[in-house]
N, C-alpha and C. Protein backbone atom coordinates (compact mmCIF):
# COMPACT_ATOMS: atom_id res chain seq x y z
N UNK A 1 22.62 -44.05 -72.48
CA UNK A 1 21.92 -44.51 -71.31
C UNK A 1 20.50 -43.95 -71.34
N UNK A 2 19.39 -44.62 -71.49
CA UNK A 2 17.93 -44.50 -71.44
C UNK A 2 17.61 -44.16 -70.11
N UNK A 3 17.15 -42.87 -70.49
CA UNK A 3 16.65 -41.74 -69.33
C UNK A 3 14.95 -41.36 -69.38
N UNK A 4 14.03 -42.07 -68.50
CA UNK A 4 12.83 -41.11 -68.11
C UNK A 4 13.02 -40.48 -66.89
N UNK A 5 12.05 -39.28 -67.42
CA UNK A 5 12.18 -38.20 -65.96
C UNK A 5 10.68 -37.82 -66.43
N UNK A 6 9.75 -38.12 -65.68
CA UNK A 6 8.33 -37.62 -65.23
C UNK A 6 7.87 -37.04 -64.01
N UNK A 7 7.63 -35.65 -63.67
CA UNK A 7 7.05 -34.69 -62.81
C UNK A 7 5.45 -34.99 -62.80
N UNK A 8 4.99 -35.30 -62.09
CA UNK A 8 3.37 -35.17 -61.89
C UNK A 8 3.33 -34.59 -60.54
N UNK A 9 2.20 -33.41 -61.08
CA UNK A 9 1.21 -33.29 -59.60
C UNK A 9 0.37 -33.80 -58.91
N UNK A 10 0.34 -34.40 -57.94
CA UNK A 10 -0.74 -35.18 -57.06
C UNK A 10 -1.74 -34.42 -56.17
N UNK A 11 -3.04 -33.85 -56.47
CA UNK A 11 -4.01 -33.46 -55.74
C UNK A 11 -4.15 -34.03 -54.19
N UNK A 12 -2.94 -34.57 -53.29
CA UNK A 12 -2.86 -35.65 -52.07
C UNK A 12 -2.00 -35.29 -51.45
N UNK A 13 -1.91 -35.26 -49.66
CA UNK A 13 -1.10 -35.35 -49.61
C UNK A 13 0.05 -36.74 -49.82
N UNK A 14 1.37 -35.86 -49.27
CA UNK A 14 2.32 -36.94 -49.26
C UNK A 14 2.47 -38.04 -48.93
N UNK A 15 1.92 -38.61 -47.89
CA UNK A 15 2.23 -40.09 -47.34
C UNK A 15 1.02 -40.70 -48.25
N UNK A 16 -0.15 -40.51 -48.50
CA UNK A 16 -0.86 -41.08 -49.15
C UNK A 16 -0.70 -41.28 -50.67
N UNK A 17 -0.07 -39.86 -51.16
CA UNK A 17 0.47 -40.49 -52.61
C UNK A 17 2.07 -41.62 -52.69
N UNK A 18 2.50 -41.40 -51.47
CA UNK A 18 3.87 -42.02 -51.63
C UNK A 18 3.39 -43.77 -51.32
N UNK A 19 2.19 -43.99 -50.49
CA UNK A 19 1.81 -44.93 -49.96
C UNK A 19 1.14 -45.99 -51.00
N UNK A 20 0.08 -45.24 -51.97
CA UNK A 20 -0.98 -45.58 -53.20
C UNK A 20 0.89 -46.04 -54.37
N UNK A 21 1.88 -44.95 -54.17
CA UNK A 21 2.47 -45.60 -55.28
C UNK A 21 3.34 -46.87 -54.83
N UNK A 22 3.03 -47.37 -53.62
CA UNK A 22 3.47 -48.68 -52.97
C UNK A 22 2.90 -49.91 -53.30
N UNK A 23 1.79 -49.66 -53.73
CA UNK A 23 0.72 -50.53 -53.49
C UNK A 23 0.22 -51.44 -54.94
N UNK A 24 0.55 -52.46 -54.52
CA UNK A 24 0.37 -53.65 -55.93
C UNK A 24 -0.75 -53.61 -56.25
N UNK A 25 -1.53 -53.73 -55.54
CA UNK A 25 -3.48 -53.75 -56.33
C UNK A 25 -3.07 -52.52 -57.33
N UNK A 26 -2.85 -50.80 -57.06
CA UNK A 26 -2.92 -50.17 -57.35
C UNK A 26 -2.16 -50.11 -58.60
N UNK A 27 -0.77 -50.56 -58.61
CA UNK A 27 -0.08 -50.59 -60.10
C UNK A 27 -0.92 -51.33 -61.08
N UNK A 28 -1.63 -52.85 -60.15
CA UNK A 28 -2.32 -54.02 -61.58
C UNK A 28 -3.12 -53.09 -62.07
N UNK A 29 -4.28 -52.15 -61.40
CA UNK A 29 -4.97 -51.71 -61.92
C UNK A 29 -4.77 -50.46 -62.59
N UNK A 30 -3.52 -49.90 -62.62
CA UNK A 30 -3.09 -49.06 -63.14
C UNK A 30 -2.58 -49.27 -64.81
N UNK A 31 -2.45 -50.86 -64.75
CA UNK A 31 -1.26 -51.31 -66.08
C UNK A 31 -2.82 -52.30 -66.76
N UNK A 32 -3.80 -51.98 -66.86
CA UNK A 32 -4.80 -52.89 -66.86
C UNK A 32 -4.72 -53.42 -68.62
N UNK A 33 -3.92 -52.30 -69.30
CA UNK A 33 -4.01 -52.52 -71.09
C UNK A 33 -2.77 -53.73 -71.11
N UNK A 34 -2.36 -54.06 -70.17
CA UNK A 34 -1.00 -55.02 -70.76
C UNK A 34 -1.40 -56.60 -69.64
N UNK A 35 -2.33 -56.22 -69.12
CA UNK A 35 -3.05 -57.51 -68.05
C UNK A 35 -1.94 -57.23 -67.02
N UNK A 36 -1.00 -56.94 -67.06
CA UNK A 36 0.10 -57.38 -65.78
C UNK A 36 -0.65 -57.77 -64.18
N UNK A 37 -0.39 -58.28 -64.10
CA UNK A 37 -0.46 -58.87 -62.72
C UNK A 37 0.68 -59.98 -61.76
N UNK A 38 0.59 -59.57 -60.49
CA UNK A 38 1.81 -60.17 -59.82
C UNK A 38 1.56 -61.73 -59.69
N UNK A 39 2.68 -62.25 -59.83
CA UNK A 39 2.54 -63.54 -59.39
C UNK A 39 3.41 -64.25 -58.68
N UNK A 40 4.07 -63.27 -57.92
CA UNK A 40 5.01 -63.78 -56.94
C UNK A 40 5.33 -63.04 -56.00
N UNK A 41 6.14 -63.17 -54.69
CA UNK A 41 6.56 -61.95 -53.68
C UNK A 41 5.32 -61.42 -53.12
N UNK A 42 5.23 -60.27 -53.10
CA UNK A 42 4.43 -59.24 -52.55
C UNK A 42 3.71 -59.07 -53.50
N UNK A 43 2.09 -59.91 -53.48
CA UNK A 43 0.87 -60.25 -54.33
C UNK A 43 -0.46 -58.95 -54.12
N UNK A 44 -0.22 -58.61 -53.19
CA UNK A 44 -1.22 -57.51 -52.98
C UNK A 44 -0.68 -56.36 -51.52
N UNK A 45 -1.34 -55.54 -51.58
CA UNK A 45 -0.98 -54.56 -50.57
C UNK A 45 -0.04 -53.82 -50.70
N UNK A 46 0.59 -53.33 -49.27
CA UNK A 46 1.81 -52.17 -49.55
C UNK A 46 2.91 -52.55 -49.86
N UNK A 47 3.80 -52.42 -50.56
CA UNK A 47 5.12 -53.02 -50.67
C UNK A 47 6.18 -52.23 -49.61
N UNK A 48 7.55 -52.53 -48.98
CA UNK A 48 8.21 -51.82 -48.24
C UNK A 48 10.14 -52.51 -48.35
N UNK A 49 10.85 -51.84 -47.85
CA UNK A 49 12.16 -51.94 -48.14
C UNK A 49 12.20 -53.75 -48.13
N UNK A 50 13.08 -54.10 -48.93
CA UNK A 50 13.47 -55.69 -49.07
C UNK A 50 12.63 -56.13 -50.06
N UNK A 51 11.66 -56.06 -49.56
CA UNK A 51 9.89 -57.03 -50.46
C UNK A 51 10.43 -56.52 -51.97
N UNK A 52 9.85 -57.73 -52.41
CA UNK A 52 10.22 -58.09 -53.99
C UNK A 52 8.74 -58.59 -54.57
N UNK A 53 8.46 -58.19 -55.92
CA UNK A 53 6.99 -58.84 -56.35
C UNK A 53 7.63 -58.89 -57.97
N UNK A 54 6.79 -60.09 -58.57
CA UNK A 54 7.14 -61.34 -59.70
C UNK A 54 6.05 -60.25 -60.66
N UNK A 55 6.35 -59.55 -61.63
CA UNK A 55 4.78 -59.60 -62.29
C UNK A 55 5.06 -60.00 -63.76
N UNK A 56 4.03 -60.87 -64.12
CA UNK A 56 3.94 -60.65 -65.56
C UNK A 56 3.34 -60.00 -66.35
N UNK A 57 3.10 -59.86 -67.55
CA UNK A 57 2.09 -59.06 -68.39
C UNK A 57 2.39 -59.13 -69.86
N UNK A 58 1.82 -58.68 -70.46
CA UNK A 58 1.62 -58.71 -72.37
C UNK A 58 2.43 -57.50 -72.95
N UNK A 59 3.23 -57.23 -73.17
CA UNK A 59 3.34 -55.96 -74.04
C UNK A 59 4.02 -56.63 -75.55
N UNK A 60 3.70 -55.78 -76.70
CA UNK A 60 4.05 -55.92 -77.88
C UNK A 60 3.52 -57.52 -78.29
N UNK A 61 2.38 -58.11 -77.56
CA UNK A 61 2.57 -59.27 -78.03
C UNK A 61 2.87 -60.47 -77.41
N UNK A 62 4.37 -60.07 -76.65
CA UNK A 62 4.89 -61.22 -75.89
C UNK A 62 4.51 -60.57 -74.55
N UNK A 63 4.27 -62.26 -73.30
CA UNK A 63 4.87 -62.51 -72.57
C UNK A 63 5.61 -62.04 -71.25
N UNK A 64 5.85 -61.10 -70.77
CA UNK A 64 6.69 -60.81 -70.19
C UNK A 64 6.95 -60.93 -68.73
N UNK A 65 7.89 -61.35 -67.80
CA UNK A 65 8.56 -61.40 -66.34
C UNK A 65 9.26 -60.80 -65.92
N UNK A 66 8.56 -60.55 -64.97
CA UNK A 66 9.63 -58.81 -64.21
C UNK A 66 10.25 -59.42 -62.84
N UNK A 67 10.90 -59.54 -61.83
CA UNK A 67 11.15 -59.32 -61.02
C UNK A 67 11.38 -58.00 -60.64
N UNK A 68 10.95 -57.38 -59.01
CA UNK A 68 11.90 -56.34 -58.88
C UNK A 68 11.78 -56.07 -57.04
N UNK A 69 12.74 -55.24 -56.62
CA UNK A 69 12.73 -55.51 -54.92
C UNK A 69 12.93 -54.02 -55.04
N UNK A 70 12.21 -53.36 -53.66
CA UNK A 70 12.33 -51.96 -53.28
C UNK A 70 13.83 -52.14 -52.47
N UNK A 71 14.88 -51.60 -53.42
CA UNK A 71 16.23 -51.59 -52.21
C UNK A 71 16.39 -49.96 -51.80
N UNK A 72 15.19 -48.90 -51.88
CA UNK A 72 15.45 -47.64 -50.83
C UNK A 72 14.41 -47.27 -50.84
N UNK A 73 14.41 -46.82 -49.56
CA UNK A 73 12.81 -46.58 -48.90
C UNK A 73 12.64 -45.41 -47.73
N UNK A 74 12.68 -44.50 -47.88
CA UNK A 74 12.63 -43.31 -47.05
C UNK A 74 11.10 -42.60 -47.05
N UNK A 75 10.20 -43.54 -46.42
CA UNK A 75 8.88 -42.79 -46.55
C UNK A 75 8.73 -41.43 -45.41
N UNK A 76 8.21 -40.70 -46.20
CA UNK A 76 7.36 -40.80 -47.26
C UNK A 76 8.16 -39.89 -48.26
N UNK A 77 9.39 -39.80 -48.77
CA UNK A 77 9.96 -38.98 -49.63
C UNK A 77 10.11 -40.18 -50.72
N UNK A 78 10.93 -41.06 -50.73
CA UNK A 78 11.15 -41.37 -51.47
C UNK A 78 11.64 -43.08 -51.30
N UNK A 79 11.55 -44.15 -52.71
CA UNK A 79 11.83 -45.36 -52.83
C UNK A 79 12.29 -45.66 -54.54
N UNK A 80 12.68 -46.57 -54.24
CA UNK A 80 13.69 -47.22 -55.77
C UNK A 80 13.54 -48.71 -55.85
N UNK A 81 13.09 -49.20 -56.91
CA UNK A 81 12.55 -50.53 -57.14
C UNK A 81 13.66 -51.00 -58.47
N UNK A 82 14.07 -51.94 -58.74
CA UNK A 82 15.33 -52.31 -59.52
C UNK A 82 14.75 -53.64 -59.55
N UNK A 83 15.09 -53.96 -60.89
CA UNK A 83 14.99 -55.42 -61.32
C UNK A 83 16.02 -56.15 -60.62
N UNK A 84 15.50 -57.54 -60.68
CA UNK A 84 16.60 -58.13 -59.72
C UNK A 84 16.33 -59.40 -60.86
N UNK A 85 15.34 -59.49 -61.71
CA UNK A 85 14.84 -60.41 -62.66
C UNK A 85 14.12 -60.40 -63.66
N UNK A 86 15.05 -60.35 -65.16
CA UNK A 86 13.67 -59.83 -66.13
C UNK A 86 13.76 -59.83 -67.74
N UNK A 87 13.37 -58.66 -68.15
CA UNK A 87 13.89 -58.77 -69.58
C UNK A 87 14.97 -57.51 -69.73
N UNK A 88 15.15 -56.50 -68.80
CA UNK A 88 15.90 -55.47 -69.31
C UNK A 88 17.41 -55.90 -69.04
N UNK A 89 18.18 -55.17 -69.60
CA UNK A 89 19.72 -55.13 -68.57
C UNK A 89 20.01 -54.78 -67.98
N UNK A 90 19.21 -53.48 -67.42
CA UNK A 90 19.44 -52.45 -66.06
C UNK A 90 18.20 -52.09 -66.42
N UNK A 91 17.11 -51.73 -65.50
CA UNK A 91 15.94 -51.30 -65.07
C UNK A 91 16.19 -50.42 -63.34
N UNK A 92 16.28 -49.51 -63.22
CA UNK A 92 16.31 -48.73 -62.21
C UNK A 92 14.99 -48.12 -61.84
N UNK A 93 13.98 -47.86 -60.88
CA UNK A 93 12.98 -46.73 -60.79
C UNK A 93 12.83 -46.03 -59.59
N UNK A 94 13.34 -44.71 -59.85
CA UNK A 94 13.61 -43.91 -58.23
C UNK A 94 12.51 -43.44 -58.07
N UNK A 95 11.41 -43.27 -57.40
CA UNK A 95 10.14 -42.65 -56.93
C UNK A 95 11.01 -41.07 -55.92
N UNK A 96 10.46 -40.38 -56.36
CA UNK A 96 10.35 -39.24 -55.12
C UNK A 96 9.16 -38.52 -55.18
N UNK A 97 9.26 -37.72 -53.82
CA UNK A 97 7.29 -37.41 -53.18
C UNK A 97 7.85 -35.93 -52.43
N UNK A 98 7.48 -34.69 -52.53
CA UNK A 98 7.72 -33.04 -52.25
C UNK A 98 6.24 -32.87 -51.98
N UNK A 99 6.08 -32.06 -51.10
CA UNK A 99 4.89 -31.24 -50.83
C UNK A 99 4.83 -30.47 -51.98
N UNK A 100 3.49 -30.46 -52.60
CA UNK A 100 3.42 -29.16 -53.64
C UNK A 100 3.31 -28.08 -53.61
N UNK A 101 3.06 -27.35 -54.19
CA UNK A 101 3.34 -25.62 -53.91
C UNK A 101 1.60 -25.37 -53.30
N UNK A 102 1.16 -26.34 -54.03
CA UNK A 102 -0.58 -25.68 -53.54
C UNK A 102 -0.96 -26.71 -52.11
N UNK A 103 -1.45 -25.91 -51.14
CA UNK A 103 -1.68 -26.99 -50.15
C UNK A 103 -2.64 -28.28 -50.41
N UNK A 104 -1.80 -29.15 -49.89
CA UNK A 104 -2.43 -30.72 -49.89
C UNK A 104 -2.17 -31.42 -51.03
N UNK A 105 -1.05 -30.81 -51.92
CA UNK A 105 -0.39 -31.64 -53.23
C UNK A 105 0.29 -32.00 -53.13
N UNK A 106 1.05 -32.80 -54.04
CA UNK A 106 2.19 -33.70 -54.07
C UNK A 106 3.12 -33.35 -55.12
N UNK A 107 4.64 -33.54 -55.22
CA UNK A 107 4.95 -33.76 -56.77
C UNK A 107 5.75 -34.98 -56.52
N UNK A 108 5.12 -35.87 -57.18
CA UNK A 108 5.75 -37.31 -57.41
C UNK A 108 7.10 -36.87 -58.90
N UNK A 109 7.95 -37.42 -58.68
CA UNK A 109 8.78 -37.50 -59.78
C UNK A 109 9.60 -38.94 -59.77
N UNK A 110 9.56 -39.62 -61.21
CA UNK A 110 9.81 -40.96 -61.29
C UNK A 110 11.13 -40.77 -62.33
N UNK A 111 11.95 -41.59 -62.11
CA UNK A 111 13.28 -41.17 -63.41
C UNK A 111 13.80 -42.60 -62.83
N UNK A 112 13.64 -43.29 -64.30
CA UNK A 112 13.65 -44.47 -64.75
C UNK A 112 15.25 -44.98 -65.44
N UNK A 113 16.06 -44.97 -65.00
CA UNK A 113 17.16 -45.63 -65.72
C UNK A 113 17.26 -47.25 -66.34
N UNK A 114 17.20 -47.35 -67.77
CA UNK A 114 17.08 -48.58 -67.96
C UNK A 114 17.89 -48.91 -68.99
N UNK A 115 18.13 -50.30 -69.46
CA UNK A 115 18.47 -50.68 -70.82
C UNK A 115 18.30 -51.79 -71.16
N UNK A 116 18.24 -51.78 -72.42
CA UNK A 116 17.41 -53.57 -73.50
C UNK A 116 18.38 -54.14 -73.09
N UNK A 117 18.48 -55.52 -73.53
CA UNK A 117 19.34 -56.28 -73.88
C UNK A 117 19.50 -56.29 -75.37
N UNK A 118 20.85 -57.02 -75.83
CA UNK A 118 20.82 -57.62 -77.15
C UNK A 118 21.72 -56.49 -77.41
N UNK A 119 22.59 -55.45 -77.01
CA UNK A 119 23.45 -54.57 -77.74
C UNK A 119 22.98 -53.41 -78.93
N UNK A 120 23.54 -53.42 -79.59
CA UNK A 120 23.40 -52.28 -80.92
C UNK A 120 21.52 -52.51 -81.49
N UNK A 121 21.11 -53.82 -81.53
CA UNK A 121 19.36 -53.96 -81.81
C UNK A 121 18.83 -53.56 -80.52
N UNK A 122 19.57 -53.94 -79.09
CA UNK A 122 18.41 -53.28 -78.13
C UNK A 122 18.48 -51.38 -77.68
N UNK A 123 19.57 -51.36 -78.40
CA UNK A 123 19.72 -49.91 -78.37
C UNK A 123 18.71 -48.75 -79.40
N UNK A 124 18.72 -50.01 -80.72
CA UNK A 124 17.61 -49.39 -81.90
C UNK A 124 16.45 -49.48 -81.42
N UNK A 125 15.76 -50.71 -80.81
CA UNK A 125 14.59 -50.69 -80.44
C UNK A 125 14.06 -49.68 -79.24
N UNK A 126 14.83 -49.82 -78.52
CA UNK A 126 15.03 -48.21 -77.45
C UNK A 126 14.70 -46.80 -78.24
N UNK A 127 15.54 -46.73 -79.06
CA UNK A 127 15.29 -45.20 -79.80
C UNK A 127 14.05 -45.16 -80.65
N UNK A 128 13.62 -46.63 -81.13
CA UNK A 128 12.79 -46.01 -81.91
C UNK A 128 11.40 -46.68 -80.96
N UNK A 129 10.86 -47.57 -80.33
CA UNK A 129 9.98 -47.75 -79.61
C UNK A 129 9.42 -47.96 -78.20
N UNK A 130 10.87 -48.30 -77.72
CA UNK A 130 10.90 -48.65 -76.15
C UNK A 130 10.94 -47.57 -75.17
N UNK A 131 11.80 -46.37 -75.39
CA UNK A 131 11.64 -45.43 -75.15
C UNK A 131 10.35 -44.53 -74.75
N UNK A 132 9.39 -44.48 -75.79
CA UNK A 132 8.06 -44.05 -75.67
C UNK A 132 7.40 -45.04 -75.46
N UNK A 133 6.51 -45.73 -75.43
CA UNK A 133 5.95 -47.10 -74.82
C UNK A 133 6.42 -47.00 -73.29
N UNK A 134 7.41 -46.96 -72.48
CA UNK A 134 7.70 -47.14 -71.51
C UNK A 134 7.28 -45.69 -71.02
N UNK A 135 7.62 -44.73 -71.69
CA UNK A 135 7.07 -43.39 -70.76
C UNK A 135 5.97 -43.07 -71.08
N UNK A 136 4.72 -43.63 -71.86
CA UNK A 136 3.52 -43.64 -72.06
C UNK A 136 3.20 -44.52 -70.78
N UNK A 137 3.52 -45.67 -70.50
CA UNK A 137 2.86 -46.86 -69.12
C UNK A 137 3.45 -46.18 -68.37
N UNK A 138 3.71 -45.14 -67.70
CA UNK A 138 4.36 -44.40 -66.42
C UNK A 138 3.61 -43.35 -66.11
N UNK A 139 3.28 -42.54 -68.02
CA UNK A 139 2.05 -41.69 -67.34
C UNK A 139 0.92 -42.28 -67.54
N UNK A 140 0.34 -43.04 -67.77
CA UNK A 140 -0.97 -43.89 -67.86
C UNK A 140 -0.47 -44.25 -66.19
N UNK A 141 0.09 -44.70 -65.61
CA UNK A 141 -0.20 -45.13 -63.92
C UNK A 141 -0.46 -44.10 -63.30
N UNK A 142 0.47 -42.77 -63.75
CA UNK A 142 0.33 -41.47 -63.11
C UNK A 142 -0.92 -40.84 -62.93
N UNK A 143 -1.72 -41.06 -64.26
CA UNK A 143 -2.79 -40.73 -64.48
C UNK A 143 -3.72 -41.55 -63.50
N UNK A 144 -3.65 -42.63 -63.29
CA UNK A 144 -4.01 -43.76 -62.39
C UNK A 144 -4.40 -43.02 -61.00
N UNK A 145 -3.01 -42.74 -60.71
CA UNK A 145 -3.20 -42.41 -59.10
C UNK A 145 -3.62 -41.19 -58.63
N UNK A 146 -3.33 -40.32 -59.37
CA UNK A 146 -3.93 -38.67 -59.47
C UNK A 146 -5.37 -38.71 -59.55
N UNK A 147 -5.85 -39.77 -60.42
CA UNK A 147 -7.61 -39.98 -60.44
C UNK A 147 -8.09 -40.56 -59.12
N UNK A 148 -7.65 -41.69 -58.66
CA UNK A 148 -7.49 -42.70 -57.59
C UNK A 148 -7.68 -42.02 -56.36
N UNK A 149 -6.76 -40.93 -56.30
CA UNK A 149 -6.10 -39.70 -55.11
C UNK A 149 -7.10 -38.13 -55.29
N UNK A 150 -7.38 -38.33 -56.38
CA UNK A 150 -8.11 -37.13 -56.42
C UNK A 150 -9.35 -36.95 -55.40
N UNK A 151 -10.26 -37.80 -54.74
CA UNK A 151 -10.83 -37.26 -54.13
C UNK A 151 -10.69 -36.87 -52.69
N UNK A 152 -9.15 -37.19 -52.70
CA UNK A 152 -8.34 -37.19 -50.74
C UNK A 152 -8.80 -38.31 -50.21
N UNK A 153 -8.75 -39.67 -50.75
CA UNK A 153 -8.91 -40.24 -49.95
C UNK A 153 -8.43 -41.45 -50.87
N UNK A 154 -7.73 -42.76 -50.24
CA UNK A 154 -6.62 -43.80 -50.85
C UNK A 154 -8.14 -44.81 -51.03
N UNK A 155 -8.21 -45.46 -52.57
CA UNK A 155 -9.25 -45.93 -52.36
C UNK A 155 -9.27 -47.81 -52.38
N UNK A 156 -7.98 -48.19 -51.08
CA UNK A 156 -8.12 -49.48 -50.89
C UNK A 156 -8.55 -49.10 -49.82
């Protein structure tokens, strides 16, 4: 079972980093090397429990269609976004949001449960590329919002 677990510190507080990682403008421009952009559901702004957004984007080449719907939402601690439509076989993403140890930080932690399709080849392609590729575009967003957030202030 394909496991990410990423800890970042957020220079923000909590509702504003839990809020920025809601927010569709903020992922497109976060994922800007693969074009992704939404094209369905929840097209811009905050996303919240139920709401579902369509995105596509380029990786490896191809193509790709995501569906996915926030089914848990406890702001400002925490939310979970799950494919409901796509290319994986299970795509899970639990967001959680802690006050940090230093005042006015955050620790966002994201742990990604997922898996290919296609059996014993989507399991190889997992170990040997999907795996990293996917937790490289998680901290490239991370990096996103920590810059975004860094000056205390959400910049939609």
């Amino acid at each position: 079972m394909p496991l990410i677990d990423i800890t970042t510190v957020v220079p923000a507080p909590l509702e504003q980093v839990f809020d920025l990682s809601l927010d569709v403008d903020a992922h497109t421009a976060s994922m800007s090397s693969g074009g992704e952009r939404a094209v369905a559901g929840v097209m811009s702004g905050r996303m919240s429990l139920g709401d579902s957004v369509t995105w596509v984007a380029r990786h490896f080449g191809v193509r790709w269609r995501m569906t996915s719907r926030i089914n848990a939402y406890d702001r400002p601690h925490r939310f979970v976004d799950e494919q409901v439509a796509g290319p994986f076989r299970r795509w899970r993403h639990e967001h959680t949001f802690v006050p940090g140890a230093a005042s006015g930080t955050t620790v966002m932690r994201d742990v990604i449960d997922f898996a290919a399709p296609y059996g014993l080849l989507g399991w190889l392609i997992t170990e040997t590329l999907l795996h990293r590729y996917l937790r490289r575009l998680i901290e490239s967003r991370n990096t996103y919002l920590v810059s975004a957030l860094a000056g205390g202030s959400d910049p939609h």
